[in-house]
C-alpha atoms as a PDB file:
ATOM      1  CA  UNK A   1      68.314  69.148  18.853  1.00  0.00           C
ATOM      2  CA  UNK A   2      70.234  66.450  17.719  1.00  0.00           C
ATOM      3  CA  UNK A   3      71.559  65.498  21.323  1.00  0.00           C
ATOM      4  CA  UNK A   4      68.181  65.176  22.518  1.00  0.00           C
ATOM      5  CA  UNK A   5      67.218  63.069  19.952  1.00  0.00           C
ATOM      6  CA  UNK A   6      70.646  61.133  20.097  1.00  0.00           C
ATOM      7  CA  UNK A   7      69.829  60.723  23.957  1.00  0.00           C
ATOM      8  CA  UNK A   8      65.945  59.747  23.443  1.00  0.00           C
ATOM      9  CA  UNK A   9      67.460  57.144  20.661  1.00  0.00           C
ATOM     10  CA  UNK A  10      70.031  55.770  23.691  1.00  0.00           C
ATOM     11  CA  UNK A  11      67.240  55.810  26.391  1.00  0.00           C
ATOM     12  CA  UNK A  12      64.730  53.994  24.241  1.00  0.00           C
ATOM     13  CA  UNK A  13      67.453  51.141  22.930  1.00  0.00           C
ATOM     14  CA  UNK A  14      68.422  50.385  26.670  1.00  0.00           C
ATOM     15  CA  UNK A  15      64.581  50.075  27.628  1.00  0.00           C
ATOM     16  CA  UNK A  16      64.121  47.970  25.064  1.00  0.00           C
ATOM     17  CA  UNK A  17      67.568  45.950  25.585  1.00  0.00           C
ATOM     18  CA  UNK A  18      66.561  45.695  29.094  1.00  0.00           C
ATOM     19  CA  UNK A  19      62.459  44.354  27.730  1.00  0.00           C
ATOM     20  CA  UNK A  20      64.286  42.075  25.868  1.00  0.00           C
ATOM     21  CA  UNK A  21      66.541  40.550  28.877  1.00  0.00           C
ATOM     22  CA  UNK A  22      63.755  40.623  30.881  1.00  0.00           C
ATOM     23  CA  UNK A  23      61.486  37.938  28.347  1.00  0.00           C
ATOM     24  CA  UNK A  24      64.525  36.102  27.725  1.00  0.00           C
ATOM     25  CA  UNK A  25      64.977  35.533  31.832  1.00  0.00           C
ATOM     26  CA  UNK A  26      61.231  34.765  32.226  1.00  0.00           C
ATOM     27  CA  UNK A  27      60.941  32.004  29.112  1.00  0.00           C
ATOM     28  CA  UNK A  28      64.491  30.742  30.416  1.00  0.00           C
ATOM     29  CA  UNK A  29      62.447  30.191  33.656  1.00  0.00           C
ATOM     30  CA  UNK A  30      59.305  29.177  32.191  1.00  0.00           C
ATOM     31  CA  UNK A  31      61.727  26.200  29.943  1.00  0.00           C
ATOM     32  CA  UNK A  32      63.109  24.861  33.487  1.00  0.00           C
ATOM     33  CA  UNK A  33      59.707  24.312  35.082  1.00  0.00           C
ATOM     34  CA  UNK A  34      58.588  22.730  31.833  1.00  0.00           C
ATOM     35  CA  UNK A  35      61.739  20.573  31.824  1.00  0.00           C
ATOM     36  CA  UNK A  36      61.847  19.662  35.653  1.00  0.00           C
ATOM     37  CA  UNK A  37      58.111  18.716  35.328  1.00  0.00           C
END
């Protein structure tokens, strides 16, 4: 039991590390267009 929970604790942090990268790469986009306009 506690691997699987370990492992669904793992799985759910890189999802949401990977969430988080992904909003930081889209508003990092989203600033240049702003800026270059």
């Amino acid at each position: 039991m506690c691997l699987h929970v370990n492992k669904g604790w793992s799985v759910s942090i890189l999802v949401y590390i990977q969430t988080l990268l992904k909003n930081l790469l889209f508003s990092h986009c989203l600033i240049h267009q702003f800026g270059l306009i």
